[in-house]
PDB file of N, CA and C in Angstrom:
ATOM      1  N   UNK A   1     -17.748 -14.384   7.038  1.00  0.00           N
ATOM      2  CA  UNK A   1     -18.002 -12.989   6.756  1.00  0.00           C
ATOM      3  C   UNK A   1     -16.843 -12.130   7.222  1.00  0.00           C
ATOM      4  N   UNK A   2     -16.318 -12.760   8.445  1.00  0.00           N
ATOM      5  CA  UNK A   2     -15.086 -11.754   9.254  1.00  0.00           C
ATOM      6  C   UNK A   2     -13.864 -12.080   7.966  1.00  0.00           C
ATOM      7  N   UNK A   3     -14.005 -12.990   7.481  1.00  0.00           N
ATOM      8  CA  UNK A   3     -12.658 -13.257   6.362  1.00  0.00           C
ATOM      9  C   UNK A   3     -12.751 -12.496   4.993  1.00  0.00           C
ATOM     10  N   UNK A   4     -13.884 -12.185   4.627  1.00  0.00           N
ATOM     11  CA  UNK A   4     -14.332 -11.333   3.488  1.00  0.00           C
ATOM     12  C   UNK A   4     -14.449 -10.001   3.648  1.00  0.00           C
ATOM     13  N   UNK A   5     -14.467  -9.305   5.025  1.00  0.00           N
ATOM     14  CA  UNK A   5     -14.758  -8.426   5.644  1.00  0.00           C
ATOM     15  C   UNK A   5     -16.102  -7.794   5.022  1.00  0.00           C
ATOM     16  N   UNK A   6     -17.227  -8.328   5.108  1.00  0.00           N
ATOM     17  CA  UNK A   6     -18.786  -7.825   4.180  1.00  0.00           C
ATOM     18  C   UNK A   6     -19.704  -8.396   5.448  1.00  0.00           C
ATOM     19  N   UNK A   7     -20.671  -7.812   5.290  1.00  0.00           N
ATOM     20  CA  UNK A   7     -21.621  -7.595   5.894  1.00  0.00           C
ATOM     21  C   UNK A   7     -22.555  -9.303   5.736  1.00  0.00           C
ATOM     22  N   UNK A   8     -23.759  -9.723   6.455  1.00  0.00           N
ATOM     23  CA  UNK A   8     -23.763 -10.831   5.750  1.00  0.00           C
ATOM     24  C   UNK A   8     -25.336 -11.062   4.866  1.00  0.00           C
ATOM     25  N   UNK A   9     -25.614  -9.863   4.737  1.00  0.00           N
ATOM     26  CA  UNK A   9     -26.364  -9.715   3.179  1.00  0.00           C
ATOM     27  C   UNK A   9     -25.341 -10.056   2.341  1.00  0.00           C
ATOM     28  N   UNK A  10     -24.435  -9.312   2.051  1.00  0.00           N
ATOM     29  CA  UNK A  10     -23.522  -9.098   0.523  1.00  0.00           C
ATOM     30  C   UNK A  10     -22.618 -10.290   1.165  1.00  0.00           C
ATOM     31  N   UNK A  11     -22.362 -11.076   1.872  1.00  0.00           N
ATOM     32  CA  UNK A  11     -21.898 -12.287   1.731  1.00  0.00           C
ATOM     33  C   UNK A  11     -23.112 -12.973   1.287  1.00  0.00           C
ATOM     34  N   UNK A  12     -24.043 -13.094   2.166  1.00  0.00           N
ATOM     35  CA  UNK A  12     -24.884 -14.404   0.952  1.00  0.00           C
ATOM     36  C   UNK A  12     -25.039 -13.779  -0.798  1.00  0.00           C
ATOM     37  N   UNK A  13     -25.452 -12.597  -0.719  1.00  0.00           N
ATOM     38  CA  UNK A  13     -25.637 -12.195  -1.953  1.00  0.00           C
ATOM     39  C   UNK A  13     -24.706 -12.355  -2.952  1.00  0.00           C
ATOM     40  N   UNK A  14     -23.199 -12.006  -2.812  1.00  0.00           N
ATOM     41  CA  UNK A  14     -22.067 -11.542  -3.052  1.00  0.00           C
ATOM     42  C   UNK A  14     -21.344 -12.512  -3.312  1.00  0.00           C
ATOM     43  N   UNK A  15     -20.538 -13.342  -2.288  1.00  0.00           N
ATOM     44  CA  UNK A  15     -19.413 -14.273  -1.957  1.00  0.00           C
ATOM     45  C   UNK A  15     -19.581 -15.466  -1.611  1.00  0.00           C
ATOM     46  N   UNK A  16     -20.928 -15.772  -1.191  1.00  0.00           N
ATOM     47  CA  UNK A  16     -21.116 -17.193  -1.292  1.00  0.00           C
ATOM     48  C   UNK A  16     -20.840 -17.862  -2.834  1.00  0.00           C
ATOM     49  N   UNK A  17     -20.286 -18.762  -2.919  1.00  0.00           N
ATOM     50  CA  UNK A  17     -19.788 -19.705  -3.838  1.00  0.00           C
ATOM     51  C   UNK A  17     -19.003 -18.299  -4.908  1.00  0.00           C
ATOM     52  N   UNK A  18     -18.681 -17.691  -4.134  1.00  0.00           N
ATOM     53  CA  UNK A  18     -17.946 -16.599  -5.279  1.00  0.00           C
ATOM     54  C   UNK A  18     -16.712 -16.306  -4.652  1.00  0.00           C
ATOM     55  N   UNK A  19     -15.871 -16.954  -3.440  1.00  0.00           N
ATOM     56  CA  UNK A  19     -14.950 -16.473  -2.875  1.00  0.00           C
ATOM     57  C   UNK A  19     -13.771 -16.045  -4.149  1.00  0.00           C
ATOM     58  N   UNK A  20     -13.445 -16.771  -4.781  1.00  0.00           N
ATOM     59  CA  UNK A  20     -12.184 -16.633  -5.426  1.00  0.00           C
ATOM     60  C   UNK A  20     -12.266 -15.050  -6.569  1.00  0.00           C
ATOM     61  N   UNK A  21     -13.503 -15.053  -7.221  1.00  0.00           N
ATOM     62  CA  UNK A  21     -13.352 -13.719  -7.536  1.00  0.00           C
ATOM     63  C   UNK A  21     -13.594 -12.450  -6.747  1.00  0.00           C
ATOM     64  N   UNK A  22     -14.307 -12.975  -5.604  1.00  0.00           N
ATOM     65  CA  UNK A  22     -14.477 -12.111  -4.329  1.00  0.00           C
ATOM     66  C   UNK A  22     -12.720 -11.266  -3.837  1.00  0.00           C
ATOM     67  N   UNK A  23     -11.885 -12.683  -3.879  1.00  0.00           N
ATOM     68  CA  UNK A  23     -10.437 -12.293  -3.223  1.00  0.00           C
ATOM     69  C   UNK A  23      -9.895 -11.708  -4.299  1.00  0.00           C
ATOM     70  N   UNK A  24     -10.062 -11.715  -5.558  1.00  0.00           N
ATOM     71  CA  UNK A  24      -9.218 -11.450  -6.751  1.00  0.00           C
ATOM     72  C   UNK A  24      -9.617  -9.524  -6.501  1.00  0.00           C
ATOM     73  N   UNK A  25     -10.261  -8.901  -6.000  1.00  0.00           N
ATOM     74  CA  UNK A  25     -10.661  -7.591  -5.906  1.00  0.00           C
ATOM     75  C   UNK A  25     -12.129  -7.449  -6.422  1.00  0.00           C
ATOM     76  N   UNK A  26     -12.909  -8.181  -6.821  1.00  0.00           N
ATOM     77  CA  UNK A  26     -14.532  -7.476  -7.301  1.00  0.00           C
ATOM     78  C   UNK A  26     -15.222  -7.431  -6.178  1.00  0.00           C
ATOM     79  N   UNK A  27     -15.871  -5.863  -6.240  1.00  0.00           N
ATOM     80  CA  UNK A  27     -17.240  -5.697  -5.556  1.00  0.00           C
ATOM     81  C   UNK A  27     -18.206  -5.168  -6.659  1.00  0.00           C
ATOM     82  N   UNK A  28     -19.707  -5.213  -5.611  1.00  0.00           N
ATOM     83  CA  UNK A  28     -20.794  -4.359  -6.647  1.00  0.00           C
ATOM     84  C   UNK A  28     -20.244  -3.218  -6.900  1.00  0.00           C
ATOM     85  N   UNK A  29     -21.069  -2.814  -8.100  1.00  0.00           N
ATOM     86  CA  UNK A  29     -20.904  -1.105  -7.989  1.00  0.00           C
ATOM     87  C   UNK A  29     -21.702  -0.562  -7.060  1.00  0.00           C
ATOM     88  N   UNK A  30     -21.457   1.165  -6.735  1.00  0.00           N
ATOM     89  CA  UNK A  30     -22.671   1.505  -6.052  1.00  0.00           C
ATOM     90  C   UNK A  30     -24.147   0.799  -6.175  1.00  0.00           C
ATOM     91  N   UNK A  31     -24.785   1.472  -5.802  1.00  0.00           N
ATOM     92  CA  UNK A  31     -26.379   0.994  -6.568  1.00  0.00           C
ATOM     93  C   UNK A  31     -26.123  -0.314  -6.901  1.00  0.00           C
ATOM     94  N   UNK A  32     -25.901  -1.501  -6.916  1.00  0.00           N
ATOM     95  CA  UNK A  32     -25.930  -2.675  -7.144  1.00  0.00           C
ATOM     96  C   UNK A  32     -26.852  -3.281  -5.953  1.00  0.00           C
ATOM     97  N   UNK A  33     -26.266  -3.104  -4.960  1.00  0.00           N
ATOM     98  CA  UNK A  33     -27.526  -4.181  -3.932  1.00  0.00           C
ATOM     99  C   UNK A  33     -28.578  -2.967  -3.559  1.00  0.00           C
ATOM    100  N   UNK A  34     -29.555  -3.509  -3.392  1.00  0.00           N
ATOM    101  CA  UNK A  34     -30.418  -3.304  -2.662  1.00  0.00           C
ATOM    102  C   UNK A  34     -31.730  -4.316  -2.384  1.00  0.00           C
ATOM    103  N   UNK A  35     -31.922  -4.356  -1.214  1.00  0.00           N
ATOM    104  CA  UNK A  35     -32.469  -4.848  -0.054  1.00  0.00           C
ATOM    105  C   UNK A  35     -33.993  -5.428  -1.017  1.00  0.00           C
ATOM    106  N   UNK A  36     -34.577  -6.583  -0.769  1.00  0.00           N
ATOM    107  CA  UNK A  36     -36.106  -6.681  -1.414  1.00  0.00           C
ATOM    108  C   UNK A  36     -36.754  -6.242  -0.480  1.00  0.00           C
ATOM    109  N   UNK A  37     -37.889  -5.605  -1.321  1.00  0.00           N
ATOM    110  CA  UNK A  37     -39.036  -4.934  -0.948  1.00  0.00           C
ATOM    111  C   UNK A  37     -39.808  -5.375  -0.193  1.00  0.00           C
ATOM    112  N   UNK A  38     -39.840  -6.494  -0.177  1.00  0.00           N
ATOM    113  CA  UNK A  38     -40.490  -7.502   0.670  1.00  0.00           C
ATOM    114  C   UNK A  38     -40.101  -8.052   2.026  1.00  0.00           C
ATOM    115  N   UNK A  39     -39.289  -8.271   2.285  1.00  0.00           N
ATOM    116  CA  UNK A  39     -38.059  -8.148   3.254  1.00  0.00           C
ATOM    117  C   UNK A  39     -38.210  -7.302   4.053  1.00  0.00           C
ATOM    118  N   UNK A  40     -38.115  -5.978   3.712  1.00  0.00           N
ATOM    119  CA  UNK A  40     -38.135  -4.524   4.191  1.00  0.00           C
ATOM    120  C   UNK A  40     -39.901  -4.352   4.650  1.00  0.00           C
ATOM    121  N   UNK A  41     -40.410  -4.427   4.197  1.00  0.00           N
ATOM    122  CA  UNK A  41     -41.917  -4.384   4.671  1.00  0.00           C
ATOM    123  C   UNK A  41     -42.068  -5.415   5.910  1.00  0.00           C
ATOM    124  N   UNK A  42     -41.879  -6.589   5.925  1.00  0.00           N
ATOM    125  CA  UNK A  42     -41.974  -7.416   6.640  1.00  0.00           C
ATOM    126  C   UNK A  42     -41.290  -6.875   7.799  1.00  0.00           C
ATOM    127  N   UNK A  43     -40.012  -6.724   7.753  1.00  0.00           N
ATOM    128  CA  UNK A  43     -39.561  -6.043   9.212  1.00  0.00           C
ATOM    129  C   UNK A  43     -40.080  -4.941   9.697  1.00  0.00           C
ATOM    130  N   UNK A  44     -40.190  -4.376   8.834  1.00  0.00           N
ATOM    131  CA  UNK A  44     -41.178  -2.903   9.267  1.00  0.00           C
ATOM    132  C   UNK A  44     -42.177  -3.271  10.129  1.00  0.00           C
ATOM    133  N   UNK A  45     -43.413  -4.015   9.363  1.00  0.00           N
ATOM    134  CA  UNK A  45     -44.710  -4.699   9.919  1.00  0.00           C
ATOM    135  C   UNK A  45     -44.031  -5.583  11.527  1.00  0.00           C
ATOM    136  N   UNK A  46     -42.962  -6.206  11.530  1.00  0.00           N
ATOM    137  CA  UNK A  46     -42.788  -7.103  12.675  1.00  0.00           C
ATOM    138  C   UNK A  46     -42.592  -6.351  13.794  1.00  0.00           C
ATOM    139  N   UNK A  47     -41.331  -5.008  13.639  1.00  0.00           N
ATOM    140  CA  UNK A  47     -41.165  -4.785  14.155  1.00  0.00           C
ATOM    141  C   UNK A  47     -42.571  -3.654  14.878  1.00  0.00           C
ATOM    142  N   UNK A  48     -43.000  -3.136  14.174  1.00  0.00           N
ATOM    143  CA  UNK A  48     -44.755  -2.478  14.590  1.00  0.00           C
ATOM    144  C   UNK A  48     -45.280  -3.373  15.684  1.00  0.00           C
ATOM    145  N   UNK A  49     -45.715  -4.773  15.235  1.00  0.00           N
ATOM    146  CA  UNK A  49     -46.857  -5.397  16.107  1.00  0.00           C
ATOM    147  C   UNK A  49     -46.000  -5.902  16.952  1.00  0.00           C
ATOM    148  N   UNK A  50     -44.494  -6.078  16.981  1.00  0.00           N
ATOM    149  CA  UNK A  50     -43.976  -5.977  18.453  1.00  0.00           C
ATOM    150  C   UNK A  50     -43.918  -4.772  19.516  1.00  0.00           C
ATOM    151  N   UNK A  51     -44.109  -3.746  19.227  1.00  0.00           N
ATOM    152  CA  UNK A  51     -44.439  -2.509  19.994  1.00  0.00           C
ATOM    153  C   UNK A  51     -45.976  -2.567  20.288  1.00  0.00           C
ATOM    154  N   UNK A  52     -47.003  -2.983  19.343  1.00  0.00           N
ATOM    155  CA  UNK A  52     -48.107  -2.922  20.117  1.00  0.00           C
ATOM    156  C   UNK A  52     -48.116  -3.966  20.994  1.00  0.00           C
ATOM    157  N   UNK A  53     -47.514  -5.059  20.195  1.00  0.00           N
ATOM    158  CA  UNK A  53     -47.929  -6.386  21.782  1.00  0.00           C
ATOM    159  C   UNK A  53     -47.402  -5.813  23.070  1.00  0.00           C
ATOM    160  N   UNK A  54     -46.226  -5.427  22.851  1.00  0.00           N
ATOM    161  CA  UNK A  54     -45.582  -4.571  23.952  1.00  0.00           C
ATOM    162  C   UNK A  54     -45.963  -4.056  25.244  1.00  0.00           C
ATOM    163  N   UNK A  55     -46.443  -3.295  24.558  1.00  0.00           N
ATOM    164  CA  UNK A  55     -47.911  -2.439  25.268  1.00  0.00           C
ATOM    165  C   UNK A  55     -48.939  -2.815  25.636  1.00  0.00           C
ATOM    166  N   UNK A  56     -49.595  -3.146  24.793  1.00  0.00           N
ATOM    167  CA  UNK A  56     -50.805  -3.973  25.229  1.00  0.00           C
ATOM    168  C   UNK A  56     -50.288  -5.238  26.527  1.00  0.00           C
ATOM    169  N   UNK A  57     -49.324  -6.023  26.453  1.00  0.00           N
ATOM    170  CA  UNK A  57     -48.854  -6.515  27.493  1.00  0.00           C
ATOM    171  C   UNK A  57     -48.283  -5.948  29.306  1.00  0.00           C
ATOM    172  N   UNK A  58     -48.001  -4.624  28.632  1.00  0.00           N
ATOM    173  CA  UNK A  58     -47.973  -3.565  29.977  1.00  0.00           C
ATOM    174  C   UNK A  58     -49.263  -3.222  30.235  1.00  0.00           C
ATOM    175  N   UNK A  59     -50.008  -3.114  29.739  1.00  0.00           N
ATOM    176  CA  UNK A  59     -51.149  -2.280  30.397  1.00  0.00           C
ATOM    177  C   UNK A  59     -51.719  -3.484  30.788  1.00  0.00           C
ATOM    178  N   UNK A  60     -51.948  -4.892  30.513  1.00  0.00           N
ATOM    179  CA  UNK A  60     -52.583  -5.795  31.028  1.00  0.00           C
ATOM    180  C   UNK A  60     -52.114  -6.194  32.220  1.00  0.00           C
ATOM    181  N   UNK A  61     -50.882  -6.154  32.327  1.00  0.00           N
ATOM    182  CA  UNK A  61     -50.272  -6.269  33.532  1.00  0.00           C
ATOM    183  C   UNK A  61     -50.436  -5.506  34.447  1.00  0.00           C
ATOM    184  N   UNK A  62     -50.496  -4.149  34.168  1.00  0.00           N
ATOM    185  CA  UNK A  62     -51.010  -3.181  34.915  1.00  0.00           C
ATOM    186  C   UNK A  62     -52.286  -3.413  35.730  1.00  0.00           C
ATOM    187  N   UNK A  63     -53.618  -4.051  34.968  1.00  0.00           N
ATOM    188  CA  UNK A  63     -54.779  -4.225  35.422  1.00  0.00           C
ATOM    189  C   UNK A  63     -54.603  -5.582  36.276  1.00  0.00           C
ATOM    190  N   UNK A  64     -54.130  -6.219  35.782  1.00  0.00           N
ATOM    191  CA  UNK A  64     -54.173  -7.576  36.886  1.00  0.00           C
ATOM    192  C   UNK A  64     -54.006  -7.500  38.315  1.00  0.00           C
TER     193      UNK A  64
END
């Protein structure tokens, strides 16, 4: 990714097995990537019920 200089979404997306037209100068256009919907929900949701476990783990600790 440090050799392509891209992020490593748009390397897997992008430049995997595509180096050579990668180096020749092509990128997406704007608006070309974006993220699945699914993906994005999921972290959303993970990152949520790690803040409640969170918590709920402080306050139990608290009572013990």
């Amino acid at each position: 990714m440090n050799r392509f200089e891209c992020c490593s979404q748009c390397y897997i997306e992008y430049v995997e097995f595509r180096e050579d037209r990668w180096n020749s100068g092509w990128r997406p256009q704007d608006g070309e990537y974006k993220p699945p919907l699914i993906k994005t929900i999921l972290e959303t949701f993970r990152a949520y019920t790690y803040r409640i476990f969170r918590r709920v783990k402080k306050w139990l600790i608290f009572w013990t």
